[in-house]
N, C-alpha and C. Protein backbone atom coordinates (compact mmCIF):
# COMPACT_ATOMS: atom_id res chain seq x y z
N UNK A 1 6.05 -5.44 34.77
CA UNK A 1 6.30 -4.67 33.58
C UNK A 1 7.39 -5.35 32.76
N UNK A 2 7.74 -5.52 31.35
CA UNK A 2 8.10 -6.16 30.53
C UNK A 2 9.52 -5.03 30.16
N UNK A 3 10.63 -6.28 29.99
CA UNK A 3 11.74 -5.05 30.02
C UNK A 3 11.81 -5.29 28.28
N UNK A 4 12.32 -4.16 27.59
CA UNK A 4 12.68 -4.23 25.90
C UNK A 4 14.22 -3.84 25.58
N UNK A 5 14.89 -4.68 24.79
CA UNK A 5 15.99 -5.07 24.53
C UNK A 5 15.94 -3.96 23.11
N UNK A 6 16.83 -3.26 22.93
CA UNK A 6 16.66 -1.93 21.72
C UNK A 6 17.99 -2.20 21.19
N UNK A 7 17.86 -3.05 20.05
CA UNK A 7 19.43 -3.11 19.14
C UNK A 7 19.29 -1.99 18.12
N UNK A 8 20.17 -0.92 18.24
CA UNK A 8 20.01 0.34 17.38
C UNK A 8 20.89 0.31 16.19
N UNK A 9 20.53 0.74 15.31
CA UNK A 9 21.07 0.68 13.68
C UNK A 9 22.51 0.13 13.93
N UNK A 10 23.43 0.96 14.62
CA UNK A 10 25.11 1.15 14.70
C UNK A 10 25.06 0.09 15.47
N UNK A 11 24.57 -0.85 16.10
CA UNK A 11 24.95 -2.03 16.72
C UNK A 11 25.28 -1.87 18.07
N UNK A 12 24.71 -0.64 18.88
CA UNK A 12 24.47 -0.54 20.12
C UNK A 12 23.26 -0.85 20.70
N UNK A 13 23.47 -1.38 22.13
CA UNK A 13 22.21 -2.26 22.75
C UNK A 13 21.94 -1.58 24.15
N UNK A 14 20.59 -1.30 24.35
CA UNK A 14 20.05 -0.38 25.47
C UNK A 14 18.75 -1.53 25.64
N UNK A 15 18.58 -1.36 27.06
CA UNK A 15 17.34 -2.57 27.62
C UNK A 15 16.83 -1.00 28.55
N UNK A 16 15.80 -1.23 28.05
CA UNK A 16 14.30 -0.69 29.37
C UNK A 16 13.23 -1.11 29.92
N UNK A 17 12.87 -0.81 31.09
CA UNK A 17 11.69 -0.97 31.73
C UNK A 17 10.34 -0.39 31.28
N UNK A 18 10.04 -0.79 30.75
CA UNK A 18 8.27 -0.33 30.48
C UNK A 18 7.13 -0.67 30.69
N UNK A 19 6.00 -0.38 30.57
CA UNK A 19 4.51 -0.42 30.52
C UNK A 19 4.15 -1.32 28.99
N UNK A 20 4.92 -0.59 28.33
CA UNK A 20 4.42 -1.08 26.65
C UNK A 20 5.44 -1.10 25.70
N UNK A 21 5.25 -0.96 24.38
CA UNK A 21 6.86 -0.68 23.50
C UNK A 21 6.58 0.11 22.99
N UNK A 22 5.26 1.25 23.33
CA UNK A 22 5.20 2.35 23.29
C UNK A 22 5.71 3.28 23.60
N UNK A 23 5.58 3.15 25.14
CA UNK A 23 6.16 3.36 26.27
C UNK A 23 8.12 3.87 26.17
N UNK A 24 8.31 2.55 25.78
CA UNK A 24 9.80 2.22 25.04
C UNK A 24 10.25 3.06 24.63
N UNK A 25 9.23 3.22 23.51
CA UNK A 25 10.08 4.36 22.42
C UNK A 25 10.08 5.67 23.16
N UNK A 26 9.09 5.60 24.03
CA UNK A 26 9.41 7.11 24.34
C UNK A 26 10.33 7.31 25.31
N UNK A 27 10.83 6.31 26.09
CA UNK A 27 11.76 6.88 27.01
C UNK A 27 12.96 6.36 26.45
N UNK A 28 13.08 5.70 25.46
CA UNK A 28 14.59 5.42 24.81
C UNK A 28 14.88 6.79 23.68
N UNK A 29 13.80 7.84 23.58
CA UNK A 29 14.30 8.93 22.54
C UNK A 29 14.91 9.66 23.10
N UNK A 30 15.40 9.42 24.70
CA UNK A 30 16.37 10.39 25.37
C UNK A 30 17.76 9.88 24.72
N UNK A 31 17.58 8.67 23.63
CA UNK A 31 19.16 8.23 23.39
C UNK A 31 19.15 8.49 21.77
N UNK A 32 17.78 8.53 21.15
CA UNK A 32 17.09 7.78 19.84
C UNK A 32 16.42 8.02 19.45
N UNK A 33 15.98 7.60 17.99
CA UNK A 33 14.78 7.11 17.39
C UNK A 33 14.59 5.54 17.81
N UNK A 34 13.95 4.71 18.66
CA UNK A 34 14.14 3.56 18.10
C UNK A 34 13.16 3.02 17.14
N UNK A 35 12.17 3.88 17.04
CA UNK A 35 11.21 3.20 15.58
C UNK A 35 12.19 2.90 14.56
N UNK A 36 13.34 3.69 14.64
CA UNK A 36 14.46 3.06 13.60
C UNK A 36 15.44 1.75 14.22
N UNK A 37 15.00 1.54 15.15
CA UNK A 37 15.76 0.18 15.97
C UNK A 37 15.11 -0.90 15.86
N UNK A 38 15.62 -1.92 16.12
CA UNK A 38 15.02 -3.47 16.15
C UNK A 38 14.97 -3.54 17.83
N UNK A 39 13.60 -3.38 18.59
CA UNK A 39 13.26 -3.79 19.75
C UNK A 39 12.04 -5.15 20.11
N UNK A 40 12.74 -5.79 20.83
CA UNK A 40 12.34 -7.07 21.16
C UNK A 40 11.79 -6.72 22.69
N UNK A 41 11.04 -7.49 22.91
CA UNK A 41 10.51 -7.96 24.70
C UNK A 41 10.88 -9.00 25.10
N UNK A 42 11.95 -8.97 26.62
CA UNK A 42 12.98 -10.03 26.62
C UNK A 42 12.61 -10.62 27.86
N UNK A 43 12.08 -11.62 27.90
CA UNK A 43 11.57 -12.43 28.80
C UNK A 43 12.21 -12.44 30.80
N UNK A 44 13.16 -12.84 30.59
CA UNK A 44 14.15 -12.69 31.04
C UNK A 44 15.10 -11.83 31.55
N UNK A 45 15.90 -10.84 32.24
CA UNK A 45 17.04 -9.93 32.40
C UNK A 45 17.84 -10.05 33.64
N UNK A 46 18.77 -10.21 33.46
CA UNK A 46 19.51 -10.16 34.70
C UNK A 46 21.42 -9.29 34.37
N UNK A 47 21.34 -8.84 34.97
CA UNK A 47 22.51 -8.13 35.22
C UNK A 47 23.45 -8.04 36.29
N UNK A 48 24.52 -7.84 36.53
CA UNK A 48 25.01 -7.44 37.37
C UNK A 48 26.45 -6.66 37.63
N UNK A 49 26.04 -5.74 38.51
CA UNK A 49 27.50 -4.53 38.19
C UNK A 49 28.60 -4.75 39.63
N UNK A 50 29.65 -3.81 39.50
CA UNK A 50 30.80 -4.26 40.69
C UNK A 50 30.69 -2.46 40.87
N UNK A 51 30.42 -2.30 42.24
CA UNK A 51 31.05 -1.03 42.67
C UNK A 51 32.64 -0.80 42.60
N UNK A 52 33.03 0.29 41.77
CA UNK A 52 34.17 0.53 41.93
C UNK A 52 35.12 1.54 42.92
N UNK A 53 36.80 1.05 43.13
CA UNK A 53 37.05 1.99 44.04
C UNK A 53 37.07 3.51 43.61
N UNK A 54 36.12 4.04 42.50
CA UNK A 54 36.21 5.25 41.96
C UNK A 54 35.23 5.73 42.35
N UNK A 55 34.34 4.53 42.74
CA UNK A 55 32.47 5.02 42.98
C UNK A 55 32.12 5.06 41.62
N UNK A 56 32.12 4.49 40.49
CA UNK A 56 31.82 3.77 39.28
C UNK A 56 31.03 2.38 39.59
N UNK A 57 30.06 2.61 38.62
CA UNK A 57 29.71 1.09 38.30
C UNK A 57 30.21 0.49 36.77
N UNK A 58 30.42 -0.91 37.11
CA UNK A 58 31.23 -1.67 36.21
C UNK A 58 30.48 -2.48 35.92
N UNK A 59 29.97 -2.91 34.34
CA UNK A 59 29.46 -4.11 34.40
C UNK A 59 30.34 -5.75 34.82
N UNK A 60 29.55 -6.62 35.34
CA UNK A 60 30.46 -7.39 35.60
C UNK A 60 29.80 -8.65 34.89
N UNK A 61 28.67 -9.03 34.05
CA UNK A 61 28.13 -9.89 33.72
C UNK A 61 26.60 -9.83 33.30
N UNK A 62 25.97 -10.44 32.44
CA UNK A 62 24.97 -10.78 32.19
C UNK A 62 24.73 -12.28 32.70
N UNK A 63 23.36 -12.50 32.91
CA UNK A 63 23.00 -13.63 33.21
C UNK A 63 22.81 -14.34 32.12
N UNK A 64 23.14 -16.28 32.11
CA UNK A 64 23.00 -16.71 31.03
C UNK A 64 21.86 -16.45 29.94
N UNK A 65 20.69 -16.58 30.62
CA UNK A 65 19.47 -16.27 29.78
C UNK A 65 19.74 -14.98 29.19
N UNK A 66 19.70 -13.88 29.74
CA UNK A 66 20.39 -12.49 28.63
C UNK A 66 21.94 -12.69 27.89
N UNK A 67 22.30 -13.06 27.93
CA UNK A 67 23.39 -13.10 27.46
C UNK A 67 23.15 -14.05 26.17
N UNK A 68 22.18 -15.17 26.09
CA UNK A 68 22.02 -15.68 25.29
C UNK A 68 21.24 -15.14 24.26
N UNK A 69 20.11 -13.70 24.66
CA UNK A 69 19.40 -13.19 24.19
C UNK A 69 19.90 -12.35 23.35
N UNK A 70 20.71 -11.77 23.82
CA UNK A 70 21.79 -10.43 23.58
C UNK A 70 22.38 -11.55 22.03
N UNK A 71 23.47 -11.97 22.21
CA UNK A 71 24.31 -12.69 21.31
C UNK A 71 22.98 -13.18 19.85
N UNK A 72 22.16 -13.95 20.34
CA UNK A 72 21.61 -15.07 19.28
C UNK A 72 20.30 -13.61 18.47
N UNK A 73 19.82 -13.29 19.36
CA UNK A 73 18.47 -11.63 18.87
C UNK A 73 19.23 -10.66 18.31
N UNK A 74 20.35 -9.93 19.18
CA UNK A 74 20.90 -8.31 18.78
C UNK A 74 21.57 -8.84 17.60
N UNK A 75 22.64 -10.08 18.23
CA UNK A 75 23.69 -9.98 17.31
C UNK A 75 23.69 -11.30 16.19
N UNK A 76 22.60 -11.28 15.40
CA UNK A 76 23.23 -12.92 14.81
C UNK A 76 24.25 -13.31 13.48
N UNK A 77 24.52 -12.04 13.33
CA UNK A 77 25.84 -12.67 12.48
C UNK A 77 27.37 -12.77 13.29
N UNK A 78 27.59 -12.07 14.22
CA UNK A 78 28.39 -12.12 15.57
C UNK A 78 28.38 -13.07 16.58
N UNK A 79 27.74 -13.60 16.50
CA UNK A 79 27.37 -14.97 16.91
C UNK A 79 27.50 -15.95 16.28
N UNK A 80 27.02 -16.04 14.88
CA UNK A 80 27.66 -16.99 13.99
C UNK A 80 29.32 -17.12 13.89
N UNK A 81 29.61 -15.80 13.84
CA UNK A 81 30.78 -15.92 13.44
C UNK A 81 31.94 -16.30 14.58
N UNK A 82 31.39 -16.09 15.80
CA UNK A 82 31.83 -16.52 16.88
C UNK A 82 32.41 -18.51 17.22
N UNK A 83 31.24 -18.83 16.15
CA UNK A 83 31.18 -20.46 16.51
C UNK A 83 32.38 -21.00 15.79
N UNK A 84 33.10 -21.60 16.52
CA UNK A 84 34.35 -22.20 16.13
C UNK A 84 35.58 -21.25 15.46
N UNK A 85 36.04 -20.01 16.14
CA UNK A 85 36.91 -19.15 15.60
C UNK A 85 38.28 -20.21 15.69
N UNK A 86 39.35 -19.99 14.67
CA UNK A 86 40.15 -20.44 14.75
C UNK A 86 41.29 -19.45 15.70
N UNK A 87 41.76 -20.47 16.76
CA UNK A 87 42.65 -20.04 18.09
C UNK A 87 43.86 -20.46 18.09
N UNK A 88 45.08 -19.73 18.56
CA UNK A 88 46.09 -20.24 19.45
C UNK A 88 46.31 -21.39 20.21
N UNK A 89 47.59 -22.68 20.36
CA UNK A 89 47.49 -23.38 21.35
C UNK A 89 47.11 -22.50 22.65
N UNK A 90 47.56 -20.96 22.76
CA UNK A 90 47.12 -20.62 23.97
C UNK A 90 45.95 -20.24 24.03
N UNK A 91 45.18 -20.46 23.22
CA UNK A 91 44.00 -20.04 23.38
C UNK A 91 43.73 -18.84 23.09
N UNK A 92 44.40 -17.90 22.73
CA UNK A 92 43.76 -16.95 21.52
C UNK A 92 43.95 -16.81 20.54
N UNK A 93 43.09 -15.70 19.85
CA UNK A 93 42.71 -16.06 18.50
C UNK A 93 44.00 -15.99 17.45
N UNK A 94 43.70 -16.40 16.35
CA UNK A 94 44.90 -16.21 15.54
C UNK A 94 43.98 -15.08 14.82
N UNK A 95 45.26 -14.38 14.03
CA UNK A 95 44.98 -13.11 12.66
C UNK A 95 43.49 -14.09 12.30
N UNK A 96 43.57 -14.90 11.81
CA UNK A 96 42.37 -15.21 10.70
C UNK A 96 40.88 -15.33 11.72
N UNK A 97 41.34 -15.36 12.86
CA UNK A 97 39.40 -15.41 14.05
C UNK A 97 39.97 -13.99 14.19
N UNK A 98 40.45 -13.29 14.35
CA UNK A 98 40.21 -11.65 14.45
C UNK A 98 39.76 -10.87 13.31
N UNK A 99 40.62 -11.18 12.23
CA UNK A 99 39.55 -10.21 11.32
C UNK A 99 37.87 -11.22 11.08
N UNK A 100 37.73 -12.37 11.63
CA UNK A 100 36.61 -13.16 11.00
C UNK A 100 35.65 -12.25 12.58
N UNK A 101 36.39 -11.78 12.87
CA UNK A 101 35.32 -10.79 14.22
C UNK A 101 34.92 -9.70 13.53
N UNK A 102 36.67 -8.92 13.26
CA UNK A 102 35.81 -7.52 12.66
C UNK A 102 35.17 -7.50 11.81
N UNK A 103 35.14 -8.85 11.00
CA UNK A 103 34.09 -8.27 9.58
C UNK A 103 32.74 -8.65 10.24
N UNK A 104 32.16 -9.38 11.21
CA UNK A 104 31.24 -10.03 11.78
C UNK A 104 30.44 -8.42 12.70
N UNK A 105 31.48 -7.64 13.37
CA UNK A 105 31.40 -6.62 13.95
C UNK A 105 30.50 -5.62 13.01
N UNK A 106 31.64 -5.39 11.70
CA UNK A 106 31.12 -4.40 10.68
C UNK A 106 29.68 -4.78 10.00
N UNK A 107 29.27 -5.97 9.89
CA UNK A 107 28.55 -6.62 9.04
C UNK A 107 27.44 -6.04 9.88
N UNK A 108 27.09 -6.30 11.45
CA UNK A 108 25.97 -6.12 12.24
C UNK A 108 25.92 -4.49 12.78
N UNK A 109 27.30 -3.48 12.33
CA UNK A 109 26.79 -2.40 12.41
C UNK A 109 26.13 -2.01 11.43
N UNK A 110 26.23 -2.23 10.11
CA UNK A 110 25.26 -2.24 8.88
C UNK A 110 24.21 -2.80 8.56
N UNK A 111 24.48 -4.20 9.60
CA UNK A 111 22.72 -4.79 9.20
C UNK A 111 21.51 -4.30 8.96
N UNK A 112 21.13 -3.10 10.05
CA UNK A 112 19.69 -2.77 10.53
C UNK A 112 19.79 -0.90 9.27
N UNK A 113 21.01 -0.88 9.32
CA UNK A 113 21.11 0.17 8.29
C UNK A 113 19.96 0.75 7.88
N UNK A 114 18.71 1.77 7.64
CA UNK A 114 18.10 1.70 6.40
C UNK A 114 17.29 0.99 6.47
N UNK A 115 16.67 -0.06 7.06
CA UNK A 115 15.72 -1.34 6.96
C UNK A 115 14.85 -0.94 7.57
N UNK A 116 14.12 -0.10 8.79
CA UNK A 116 13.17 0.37 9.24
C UNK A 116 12.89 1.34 8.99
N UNK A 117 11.37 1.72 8.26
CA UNK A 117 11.03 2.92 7.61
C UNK A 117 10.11 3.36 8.69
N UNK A 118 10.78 4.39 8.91
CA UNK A 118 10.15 5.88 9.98
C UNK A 118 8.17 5.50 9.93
N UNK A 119 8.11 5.56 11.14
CA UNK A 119 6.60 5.35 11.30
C UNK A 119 6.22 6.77 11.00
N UNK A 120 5.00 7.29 10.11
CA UNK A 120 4.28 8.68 10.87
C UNK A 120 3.70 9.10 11.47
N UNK A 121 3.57 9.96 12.16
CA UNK A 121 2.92 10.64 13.55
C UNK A 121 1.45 10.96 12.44
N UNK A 122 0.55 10.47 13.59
CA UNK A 122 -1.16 10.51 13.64
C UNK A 122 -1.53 11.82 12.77
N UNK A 123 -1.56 13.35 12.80
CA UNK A 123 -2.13 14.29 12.50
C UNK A 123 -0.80 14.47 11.29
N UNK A 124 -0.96 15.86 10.68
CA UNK A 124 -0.51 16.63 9.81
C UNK A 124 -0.01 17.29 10.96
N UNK A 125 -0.18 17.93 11.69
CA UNK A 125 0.81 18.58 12.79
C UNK A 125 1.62 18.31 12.99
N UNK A 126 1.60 16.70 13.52
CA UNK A 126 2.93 15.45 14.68
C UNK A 126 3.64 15.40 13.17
N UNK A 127 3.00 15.15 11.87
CA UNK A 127 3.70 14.59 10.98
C UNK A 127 5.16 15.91 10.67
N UNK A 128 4.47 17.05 11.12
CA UNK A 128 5.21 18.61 10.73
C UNK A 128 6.08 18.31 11.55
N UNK A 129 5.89 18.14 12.69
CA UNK A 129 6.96 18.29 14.42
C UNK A 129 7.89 17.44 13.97
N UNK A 130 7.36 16.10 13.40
CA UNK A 130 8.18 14.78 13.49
C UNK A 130 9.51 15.25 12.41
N UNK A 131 9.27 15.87 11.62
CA UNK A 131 9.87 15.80 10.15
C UNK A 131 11.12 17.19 10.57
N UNK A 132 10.63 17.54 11.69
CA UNK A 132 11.74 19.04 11.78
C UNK A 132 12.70 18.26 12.85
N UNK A 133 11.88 17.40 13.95
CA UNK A 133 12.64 17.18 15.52
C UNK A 133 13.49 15.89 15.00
N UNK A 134 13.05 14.67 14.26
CA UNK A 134 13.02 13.37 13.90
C UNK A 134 12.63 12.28 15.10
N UNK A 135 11.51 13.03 15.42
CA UNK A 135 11.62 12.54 16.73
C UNK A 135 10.88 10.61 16.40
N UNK A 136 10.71 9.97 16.95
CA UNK A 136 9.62 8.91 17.15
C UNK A 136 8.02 9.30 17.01
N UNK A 137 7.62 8.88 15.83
CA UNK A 137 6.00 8.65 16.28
C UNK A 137 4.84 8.58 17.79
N UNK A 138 5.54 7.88 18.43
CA UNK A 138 4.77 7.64 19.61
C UNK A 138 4.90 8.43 20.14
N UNK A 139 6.00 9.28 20.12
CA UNK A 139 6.56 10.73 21.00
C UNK A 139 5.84 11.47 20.28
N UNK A 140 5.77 11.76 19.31
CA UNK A 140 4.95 12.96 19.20
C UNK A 140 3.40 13.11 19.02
N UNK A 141 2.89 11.73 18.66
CA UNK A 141 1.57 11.32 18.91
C UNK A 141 1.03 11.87 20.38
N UNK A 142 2.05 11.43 21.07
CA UNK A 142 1.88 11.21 22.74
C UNK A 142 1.84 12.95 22.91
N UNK A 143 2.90 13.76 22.65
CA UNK A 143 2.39 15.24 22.68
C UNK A 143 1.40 15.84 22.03
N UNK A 144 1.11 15.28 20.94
CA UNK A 144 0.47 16.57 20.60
C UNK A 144 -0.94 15.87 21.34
N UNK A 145 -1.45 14.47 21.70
CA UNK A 145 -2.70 14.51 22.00
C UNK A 145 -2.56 15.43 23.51
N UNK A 146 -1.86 15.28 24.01
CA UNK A 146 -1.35 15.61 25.23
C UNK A 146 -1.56 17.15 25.63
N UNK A 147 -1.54 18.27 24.51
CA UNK A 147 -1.59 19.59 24.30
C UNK A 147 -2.63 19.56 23.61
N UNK A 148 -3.64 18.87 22.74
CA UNK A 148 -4.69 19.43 22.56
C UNK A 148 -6.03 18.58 23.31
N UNK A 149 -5.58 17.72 24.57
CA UNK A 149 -6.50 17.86 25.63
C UNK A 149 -6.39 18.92 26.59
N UNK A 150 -5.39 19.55 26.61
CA UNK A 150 -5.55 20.51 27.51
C UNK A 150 -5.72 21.88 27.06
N UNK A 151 -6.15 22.15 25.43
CA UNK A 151 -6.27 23.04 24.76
C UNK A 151 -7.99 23.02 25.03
N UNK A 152 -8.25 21.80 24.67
CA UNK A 152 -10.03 21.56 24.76
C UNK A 152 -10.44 21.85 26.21
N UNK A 153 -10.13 21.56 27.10
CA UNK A 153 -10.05 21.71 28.73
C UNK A 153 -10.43 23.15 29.35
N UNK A 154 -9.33 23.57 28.31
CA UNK A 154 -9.66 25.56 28.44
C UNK A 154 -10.93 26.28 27.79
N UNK A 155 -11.67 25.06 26.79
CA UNK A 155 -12.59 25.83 26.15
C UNK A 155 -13.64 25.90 27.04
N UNK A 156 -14.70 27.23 27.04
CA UNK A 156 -15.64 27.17 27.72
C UNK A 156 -17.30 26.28 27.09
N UNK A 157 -17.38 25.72 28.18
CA UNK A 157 -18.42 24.44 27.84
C UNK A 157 -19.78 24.70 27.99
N UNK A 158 -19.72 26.16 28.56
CA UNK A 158 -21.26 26.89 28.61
C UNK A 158 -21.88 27.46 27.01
N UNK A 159 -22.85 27.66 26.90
CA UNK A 159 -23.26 28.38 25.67
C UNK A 159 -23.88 28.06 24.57
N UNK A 160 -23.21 28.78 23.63
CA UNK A 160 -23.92 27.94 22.27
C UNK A 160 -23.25 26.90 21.50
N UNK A 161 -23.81 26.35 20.90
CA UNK A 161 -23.21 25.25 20.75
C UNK A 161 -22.94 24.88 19.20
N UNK A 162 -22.28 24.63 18.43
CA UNK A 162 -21.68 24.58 17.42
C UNK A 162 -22.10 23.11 16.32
């Protein structure tokens, strides 16, 4: 199964396991819309966390291949702006690579802003549900066929016939 990398408008990043990027959307609307997100299928994933002495998990790293995915896909003006920051002999940054972060920061929470226009749900119904819940298309596609197979199910199949 193919994992999907979900960079969401505000510049937060969620990866899932799925079947499809159908699939996706529907189990990332426990966080989202992501039909309003930029989701990719990421070849690659590796992670890894540190048990803590709290009984917390900590991230402790991405693997190069995600990490490269993450930076150059989610983030590419943050990444640009990353290349050659001007530093400290000690090696950190000076005033001028820190704000050249935050504006790099601000720039990619605004990127996706606005740029993906809301898919609509299949019927005049899903389109009703969608427009009150804001839910995802695929989510509500996925219910309502979902409730009117089991609406048809109940009908009786003896008789006359229409």
């Amino acid at each position: 199964m193919p994992i999907f990398m979900c960079r969401w408008p505000n510049g937060d990043l969620s990866f899932v396991f799925s079947r499809s990027r159908e699939d996706a959307i529907v189990l990332l609307d426990e966080w989202g819309n992501a039909e309003e997100a930029e989701l990719r299928r990421v070849q690659d994933f590796m992670v890894d966390f540190r048990l803590t002495d709290d009984g917390e998990l900590e991230l402790q790293a991405f693997g190069e291949s995600s990490e490269d995915d993450i930076w150059n896909l989610a983030f590419p003006v943050l990444s640009e702006a990353k290349v050659n920051l001007p530093t400290t002999e000690a090696g950190s940054l000076t005033p001028a690579g820190e704000e050249r972060i935050r504006k790099a920061v601000q720039a990619e929470r605004q990127r996706l802003s606005g740029k993906k226009k809301e898919k609509p749900a299949e019927t005049e119904l899903g389109k009703s549900v969608q427009r009150q819940m804001g839910a995802p298309a695929a989510l509500i596609n996925r219910y309502v066929k979902q409730t009117a197979t089991e609406l048809l199910k109940k009908l009786p199949t003896t008789g006359r016939k229409q």
